[in-house]
Protein backbone atom coordinates (compact mmCIF):
# COMPACT_ATOMS: atom_id res chain seq x y z
CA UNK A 1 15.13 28.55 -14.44
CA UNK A 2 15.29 25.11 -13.09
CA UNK A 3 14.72 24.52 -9.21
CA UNK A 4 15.91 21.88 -7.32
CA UNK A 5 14.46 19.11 -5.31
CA UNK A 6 14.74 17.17 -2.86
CA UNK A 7 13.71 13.94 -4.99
CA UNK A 8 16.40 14.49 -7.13
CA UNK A 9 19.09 12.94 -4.79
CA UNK A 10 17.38 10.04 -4.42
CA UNK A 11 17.15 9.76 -8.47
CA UNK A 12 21.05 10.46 -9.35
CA UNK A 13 21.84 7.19 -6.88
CA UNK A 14 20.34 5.00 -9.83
CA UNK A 15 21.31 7.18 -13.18
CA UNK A 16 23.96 5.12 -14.16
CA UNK A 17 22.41 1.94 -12.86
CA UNK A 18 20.76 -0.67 -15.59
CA UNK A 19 17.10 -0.22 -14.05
CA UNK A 20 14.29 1.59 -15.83
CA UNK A 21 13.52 5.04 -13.62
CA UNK A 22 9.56 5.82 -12.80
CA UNK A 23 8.44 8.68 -11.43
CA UNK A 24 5.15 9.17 -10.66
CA UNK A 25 3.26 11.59 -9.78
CA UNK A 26 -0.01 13.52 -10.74
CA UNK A 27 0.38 16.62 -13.53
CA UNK A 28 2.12 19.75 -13.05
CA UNK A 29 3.78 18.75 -9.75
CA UNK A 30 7.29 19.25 -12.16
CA UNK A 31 8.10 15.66 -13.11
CA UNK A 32 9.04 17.00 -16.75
CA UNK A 33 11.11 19.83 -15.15
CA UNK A 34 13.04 16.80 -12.85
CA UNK A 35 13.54 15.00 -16.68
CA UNK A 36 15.25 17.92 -17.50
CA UNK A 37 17.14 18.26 -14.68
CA UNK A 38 18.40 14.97 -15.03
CA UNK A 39 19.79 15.90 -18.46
CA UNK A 40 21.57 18.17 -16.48
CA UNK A 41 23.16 16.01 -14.21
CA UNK A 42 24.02 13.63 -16.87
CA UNK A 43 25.83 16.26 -18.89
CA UNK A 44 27.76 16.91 -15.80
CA UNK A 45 28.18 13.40 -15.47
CA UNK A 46 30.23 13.82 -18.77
CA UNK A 47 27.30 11.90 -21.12
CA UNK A 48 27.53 13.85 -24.66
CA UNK A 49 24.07 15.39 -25.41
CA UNK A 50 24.01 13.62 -28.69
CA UNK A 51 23.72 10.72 -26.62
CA UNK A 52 20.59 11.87 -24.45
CA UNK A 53 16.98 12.58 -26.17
CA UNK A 54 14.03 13.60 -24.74
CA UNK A 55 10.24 12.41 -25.71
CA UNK A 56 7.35 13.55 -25.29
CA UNK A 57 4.66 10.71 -25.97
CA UNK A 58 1.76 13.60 -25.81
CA UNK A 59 3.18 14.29 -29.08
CA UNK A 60 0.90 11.66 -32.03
CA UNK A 61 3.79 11.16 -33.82
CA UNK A 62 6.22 9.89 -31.12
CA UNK A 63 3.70 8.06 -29.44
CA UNK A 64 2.74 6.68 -32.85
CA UNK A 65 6.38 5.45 -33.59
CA UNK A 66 6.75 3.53 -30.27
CA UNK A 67 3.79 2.12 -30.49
CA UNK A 68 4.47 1.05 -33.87
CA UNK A 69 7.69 -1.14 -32.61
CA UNK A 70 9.78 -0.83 -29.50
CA UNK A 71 12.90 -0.86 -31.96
CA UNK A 72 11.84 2.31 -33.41
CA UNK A 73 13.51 4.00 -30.47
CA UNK A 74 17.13 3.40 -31.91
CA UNK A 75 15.64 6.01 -35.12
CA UNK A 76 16.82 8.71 -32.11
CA UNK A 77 20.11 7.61 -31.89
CA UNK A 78 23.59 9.03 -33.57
CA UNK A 79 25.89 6.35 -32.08
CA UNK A 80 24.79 2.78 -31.43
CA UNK A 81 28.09 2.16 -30.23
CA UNK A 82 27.76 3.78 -26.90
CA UNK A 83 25.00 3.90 -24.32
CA UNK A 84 22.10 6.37 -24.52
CA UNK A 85 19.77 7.84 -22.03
CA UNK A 86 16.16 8.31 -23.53
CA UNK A 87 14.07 10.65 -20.74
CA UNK A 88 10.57 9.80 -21.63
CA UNK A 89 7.65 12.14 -21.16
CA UNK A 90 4.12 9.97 -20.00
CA UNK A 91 4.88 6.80 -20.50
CA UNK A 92 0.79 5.37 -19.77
CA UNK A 93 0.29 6.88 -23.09
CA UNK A 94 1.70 3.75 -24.74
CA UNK A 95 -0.60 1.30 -25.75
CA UNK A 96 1.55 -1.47 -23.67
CA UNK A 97 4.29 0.17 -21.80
CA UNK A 98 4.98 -2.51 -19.91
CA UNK A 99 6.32 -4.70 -23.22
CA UNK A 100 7.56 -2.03 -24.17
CA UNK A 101 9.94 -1.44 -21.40
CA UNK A 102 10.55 -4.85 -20.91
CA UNK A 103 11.65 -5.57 -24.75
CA UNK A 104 13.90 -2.58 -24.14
CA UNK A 105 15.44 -3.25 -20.64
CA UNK A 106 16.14 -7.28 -21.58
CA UNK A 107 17.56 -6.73 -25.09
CA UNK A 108 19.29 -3.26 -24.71
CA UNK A 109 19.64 -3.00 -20.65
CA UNK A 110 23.33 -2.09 -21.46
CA UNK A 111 23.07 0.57 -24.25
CA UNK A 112 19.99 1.89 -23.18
CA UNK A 113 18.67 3.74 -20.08
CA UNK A 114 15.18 4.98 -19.98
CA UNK A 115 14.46 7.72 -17.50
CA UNK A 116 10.43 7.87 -17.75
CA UNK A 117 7.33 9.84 -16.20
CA UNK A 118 3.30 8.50 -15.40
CA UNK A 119 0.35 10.78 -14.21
CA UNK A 120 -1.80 8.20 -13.19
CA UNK A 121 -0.71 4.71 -11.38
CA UNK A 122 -4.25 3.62 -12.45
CA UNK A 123 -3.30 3.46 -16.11
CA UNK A 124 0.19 2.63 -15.15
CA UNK A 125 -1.10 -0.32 -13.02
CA UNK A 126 -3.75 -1.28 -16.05
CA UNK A 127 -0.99 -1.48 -18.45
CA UNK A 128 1.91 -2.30 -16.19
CA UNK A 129 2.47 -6.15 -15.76
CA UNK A 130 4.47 -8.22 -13.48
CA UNK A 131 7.31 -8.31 -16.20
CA UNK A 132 8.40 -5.01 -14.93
CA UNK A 133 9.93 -6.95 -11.43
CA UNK A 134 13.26 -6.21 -10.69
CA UNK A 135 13.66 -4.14 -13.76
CA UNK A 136 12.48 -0.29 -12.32
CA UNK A 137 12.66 1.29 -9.48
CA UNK A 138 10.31 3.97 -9.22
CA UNK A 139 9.58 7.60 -7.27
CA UNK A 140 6.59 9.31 -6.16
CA UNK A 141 7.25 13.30 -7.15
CA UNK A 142 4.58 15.39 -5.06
CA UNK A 143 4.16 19.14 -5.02
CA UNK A 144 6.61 20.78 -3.23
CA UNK A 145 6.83 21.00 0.76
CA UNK A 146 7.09 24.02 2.79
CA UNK A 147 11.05 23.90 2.48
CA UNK A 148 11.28 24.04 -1.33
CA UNK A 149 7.97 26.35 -1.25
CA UNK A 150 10.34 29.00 0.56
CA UNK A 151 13.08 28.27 -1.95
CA UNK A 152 10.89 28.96 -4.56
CA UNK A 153 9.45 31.69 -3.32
CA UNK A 154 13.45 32.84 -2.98
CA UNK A 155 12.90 33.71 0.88
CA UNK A 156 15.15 35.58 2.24
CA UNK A 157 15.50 33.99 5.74
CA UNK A 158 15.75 30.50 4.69
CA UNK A 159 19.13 29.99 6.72
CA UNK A 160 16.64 30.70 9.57
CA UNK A 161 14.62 27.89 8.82
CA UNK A 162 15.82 25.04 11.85
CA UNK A 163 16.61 28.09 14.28
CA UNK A 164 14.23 28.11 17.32
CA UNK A 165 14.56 31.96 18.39
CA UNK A 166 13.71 34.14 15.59
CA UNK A 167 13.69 38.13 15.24
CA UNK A 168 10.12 38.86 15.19
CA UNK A 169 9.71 40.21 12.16
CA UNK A 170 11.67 37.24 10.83
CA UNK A 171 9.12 35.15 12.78
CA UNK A 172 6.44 36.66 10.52
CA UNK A 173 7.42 36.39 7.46
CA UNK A 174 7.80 32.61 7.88
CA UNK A 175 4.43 32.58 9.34
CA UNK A 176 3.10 34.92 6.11
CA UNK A 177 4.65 31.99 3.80
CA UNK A 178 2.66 29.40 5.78
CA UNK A 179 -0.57 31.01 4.97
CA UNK A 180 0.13 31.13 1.27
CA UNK A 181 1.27 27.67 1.49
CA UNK A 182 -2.05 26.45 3.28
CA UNK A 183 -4.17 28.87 0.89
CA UNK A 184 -2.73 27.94 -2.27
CA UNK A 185 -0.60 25.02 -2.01
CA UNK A 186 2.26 23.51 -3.68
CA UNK A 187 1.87 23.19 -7.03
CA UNK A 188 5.45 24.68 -8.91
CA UNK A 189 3.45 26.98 -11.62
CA UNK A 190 1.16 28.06 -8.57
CA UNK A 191 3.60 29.15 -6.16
CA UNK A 192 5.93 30.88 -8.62
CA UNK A 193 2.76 33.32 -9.52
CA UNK A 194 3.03 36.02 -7.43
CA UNK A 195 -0.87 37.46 -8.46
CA UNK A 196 -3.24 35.94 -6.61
CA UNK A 197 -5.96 36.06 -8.72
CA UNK A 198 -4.33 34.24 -11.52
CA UNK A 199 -3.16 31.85 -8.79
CA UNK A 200 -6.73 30.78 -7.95
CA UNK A 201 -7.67 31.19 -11.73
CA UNK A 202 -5.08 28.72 -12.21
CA UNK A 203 -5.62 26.45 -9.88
CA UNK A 204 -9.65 26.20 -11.08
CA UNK A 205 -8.21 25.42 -14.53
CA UNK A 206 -6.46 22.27 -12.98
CA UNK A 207 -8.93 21.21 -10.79
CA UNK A 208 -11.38 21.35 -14.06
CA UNK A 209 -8.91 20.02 -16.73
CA UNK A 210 -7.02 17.17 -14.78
CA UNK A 211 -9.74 16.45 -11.44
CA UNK A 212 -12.79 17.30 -13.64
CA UNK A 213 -11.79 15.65 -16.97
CA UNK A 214 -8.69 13.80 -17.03
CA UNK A 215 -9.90 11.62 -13.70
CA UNK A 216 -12.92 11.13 -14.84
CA UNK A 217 -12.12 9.57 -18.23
CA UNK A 218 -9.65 7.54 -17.10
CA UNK A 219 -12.26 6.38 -14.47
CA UNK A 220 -14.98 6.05 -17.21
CA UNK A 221 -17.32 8.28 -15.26
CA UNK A 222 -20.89 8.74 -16.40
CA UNK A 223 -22.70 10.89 -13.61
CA UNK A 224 -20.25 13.72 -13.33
CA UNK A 225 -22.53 15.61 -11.13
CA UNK A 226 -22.41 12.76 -8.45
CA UNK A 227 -18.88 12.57 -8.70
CA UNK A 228 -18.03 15.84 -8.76
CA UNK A 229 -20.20 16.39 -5.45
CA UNK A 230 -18.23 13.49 -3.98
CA UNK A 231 -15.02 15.32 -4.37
CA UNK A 232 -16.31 18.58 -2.87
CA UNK A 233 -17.55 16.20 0.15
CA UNK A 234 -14.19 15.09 0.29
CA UNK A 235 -12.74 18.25 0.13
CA UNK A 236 -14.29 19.73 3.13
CA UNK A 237 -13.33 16.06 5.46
CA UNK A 238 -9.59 16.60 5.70
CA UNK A 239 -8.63 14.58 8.44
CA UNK A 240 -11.58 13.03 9.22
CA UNK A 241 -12.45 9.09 9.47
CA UNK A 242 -13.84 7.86 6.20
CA UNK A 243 -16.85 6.37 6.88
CA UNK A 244 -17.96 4.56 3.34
CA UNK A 245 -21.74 4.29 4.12
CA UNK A 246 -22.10 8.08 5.40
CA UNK A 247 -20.19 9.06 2.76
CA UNK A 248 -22.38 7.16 -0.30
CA UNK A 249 -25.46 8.85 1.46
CA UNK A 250 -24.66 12.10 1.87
CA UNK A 251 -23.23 11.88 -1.96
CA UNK A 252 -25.97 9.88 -2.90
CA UNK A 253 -24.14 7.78 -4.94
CA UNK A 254 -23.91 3.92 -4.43
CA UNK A 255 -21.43 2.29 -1.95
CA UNK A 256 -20.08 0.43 -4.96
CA UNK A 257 -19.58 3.48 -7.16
CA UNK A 258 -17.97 5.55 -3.75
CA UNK A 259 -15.55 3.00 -3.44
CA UNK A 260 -14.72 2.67 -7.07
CA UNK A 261 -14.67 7.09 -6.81
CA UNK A 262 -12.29 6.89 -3.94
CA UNK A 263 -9.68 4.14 -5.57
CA UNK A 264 -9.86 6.18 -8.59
CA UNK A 265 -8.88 9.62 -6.92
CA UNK A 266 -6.67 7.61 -4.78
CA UNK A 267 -4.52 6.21 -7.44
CA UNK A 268 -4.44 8.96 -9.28
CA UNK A 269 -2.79 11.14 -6.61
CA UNK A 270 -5.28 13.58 -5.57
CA UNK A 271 -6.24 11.63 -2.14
CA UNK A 272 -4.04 9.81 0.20
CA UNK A 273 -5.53 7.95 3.05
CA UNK A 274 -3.76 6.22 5.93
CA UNK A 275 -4.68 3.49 8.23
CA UNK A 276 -5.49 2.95 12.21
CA UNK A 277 -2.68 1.83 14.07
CA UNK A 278 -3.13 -1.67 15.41
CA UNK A 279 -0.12 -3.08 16.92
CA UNK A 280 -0.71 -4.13 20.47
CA UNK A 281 -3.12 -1.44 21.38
CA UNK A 282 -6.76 -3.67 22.90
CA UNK A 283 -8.46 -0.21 22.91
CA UNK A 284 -8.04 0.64 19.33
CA UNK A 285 -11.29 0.29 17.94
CA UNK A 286 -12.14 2.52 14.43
CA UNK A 287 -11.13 -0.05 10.93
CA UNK A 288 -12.18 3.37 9.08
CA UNK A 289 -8.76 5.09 7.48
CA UNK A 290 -8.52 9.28 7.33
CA UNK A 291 -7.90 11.09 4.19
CA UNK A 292 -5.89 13.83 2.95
CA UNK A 293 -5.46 15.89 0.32
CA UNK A 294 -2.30 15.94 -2.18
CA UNK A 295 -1.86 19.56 -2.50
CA UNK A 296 -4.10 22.32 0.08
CA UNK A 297 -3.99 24.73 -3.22
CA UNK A 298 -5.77 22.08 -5.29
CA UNK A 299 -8.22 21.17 -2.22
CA UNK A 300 -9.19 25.13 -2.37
CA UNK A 301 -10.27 25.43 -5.38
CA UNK A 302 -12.44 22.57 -5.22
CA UNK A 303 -14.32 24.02 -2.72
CA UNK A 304 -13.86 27.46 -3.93
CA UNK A 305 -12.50 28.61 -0.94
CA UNK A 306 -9.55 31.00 -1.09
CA UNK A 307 -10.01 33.53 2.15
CA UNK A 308 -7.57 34.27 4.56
CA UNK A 309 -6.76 32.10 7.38
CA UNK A 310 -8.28 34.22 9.90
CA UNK A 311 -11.86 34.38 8.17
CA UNK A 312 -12.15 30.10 7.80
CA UNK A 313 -13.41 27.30 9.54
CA UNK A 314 -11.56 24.98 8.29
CA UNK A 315 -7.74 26.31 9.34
CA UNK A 316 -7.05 23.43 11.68
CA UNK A 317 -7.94 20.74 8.79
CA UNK A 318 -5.46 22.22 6.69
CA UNK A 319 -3.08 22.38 9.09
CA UNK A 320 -3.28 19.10 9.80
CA UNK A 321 -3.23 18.18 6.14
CA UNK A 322 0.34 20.66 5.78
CA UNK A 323 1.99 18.59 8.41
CA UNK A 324 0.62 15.00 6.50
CA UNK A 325 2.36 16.31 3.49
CA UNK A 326 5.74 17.11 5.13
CA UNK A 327 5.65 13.39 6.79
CA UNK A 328 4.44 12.50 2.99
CA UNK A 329 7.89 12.55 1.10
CA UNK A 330 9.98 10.08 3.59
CA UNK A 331 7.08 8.13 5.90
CA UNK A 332 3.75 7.93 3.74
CA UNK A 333 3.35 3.98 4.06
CA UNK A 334 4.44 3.70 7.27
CA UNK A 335 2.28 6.52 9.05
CA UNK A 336 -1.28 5.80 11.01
CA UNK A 337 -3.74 7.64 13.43
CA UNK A 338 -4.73 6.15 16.76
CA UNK A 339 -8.24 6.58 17.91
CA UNK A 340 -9.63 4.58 21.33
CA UNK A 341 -12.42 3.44 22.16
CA UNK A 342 -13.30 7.01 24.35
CA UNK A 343 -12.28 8.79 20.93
CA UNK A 344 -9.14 10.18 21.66
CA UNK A 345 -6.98 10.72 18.86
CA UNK A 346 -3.34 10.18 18.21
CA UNK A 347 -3.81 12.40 14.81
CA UNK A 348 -0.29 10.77 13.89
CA UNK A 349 1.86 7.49 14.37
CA UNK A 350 5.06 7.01 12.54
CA UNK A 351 6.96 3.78 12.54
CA UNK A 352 10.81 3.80 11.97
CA UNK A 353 11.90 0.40 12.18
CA UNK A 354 11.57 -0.83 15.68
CA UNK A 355 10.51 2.33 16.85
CA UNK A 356 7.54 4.71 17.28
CA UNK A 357 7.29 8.62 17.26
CA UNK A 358 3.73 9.90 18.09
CA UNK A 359 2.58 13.17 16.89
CA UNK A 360 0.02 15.67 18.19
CA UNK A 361 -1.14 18.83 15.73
CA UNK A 362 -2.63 22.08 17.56
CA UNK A 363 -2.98 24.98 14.91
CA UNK A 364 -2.06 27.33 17.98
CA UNK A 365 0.45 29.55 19.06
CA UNK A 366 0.86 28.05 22.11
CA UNK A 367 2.72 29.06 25.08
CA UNK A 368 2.78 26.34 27.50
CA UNK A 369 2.60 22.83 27.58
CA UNK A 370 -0.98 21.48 26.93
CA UNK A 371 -2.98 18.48 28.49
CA UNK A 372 -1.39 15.39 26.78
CA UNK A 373 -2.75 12.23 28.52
CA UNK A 374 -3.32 10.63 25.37
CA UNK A 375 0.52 10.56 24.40
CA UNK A 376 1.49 9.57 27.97
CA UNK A 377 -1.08 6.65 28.20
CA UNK A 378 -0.16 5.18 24.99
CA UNK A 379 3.71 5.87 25.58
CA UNK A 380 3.34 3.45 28.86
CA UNK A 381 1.00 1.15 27.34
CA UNK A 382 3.94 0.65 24.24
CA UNK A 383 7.37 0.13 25.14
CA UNK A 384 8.94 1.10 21.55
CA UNK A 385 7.82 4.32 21.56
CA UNK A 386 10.81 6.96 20.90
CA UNK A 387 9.00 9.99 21.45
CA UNK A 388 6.22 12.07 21.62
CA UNK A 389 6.17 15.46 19.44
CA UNK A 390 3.31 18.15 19.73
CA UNK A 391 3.53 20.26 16.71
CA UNK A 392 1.61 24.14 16.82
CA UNK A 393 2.35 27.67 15.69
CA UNK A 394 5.28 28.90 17.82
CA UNK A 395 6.18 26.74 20.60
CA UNK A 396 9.34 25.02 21.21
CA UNK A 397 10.05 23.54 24.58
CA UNK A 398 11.28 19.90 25.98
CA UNK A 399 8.54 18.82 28.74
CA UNK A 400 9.70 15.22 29.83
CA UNK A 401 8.92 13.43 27.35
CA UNK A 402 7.21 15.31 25.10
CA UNK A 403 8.75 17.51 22.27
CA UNK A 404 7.15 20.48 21.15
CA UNK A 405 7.78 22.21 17.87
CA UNK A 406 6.77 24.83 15.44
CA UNK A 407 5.54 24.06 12.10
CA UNK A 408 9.30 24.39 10.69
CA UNK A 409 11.07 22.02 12.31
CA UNK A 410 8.39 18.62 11.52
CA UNK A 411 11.32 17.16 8.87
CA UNK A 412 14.46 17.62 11.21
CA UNK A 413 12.70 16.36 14.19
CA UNK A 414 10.97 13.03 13.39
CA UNK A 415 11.80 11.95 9.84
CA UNK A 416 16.16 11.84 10.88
């Protein structure tokens, strides 16, 4: 069974449009499932099957083929005489994609539409030239959030999702989900394995086949132990200021080789960091960015830490890393953290065209409003500032100017 999502609507607005589609995205996270669901909307679409063909360039002999000659492509195709969608499978495994794609989309832009997915926008940016400009357009496809985690997961009281007063029972089953979703993360194949031990025995297979191996070739990696120690320093510094010289120490690893480490995880999806805000604000002081994680499930498991919620340390990290992730999808590049020169936090700042939302995370059930200086200093020190959102366990309330919400409503309340 195929499951929706979300990035699929954004995807059908350019299926009949002459530029190559890219989506990236690191493995597993169900970019070949979205190929295939594409078929499926083309078919609908009334495109013929014999008209649509789907390759897999992880097979030798197809990669072999294209690499041989761009023109070998038309050997798929029954009838030259109308246009035909090719939905390629890892594209970086070309030898040059970019010529490839390019030889295609000039000579063939018309009769040919090529749907295609990457795993790594290191190789893709390696290979990838300047050629491609103007000729793709290109989506990032991360694990699912907590809305298609539920629908998934087939839950039951999904139509209660955006409603503030919930049955209690109702109440804890969405607050059951949230656990699972903070233990074990996004990941499709994850989340529809109900067992949990082959969930985590899962989840070490990836994080030893694609984090342990693929990374590290494509990276060229010599001292695995270093790097792999990196990652588990990582790992446990959700949300915290990267600080490059701490970092290389504790790791013991060169400050060359940390930053090389960090691009390399970076570009390959497993870390996302974002930057300080520094618009107008004299007290802003840190240059250092914070990093997160692209999937809580896959963080576990590099630290080897599955327990419940209530028997961690490390619950308000993750929290804090769940809510990045559900800003991820629609405000990634345009998100930042405030931090002053007294070391308050702002832990985010999201920019929507002239204006500013600020955003507060307390992994508590609160019940009243809390102490929130920061927000109003920085809300009269900058005039575009739309509002101010606190977002905890359970609590949803209006208090002047600031908003607060429970964990369900972070998408319908700032990203509109």
């Amino acid at each position: 069974m195929l499951y929706q999502r979300k990035v699929t609507k954004n995807i059908k607005k350019w299926l009949f449009e002459k530029e190559i589609i890219i989506l990236n995205g690191p493995r597993q996270v169900g970019k070949t499932s979205l190929l295939k669901l594409i078929e499926e909307e083309l078919i609908k679409k009334k495109v013929k099957k014999e008209q649509i063909f789907y390759l897999n360039l992880e097979e030798i002999k197809i990669l072999d083929t294209l690499n041989n000659d761009p023109e070998n492509l038309f050997k798929y195709v029954i009838d030259k005489e109308v246009k035909n969608y090719f939905l390629i499978d890892e594209i970086q495994y070309l030898d040059n994609p970019s010529n490839f794609l390019k030889h295609i989309y000039d000579k063939y832009a018309g009769k040919i539409k090529i749907i295609t997915t990457g795993s790594s926008s290191l190789e893709l940016k390696a290979k990838f030239q300047d050629s491609l400009v103007g000729r793709k357009v290109s989506f990032l496809v991360n694990p699912l959030d907590f809305e298609e985690f539920l629908e998934f997961k087939s839950f039951s009281h999904l139509d209660y999702l955006t409603k503030e007063d919930l049955p209690l029972d109702i109440k804890r089953d969405f607050d059951n989900s949230l656990s699972e979703y903070l233990i074990y993360g996004g990941m499709p194949a994850i989340v529809l394995q109900e067992n949990k031990s082959l969930k985590e025995k899962m989840l070490d297979e990836y994080v030893g086949a694609y984090i342990n191996k693929d990374i590290r070739a494509i990276g060229k990696i010599k001292n695995i132990a270093h790097f792999n120690n990196l990652i588990k320093i990582l790992a446990s510094q959700i949300g915290n200021l990267l600080n490059i010289n701490e970092l290389s120490n504790t790791a013991e690893i060169s400050r060359r080789d940390t930053e090389k480490y960090l691009d390399l995880l970076e570009f390959t999806f497993v870390l996302d960091k974002i930057l300080p805000f520094r618009k107008n604000i004299r007290t802003q002081v840190t240059k250092m960015p914070k990093i997160y994680f692209f999937d809580l499930g896959i963080r576990n498991a590099i630290l080897g830490n599955f327990l419940d919620l209530t028997s961690r340390q490390d619950t308000g990290g993750m929290f804090e890393n769940f809510v990045f992730s559900e800003l991820k999808n629609k405000a990634k590049d345009k998100t930042f953290f405030y931090r002053s020169v007294s070391k308050t936090e702002i832990d985010f700042i999201i920019e929507q065209k002239a204006k500013i939302i600020l955003m507060e995370v307390k992994c508590k059930k609160l019940t009243k409003p809390i102490d929130a200086r920061i927000l109003q200093n920085f809300m009269e020190r900058e005039e575009n500032v739309k509002e101010a959102i606190v977002v905890n366990l359970d609590f949803n309330y209006q208090d002047n100017l600031i908003k607060y919400i429970d964990y369900r409503f972070i998408e319908k309340s700032c990203l509109k």
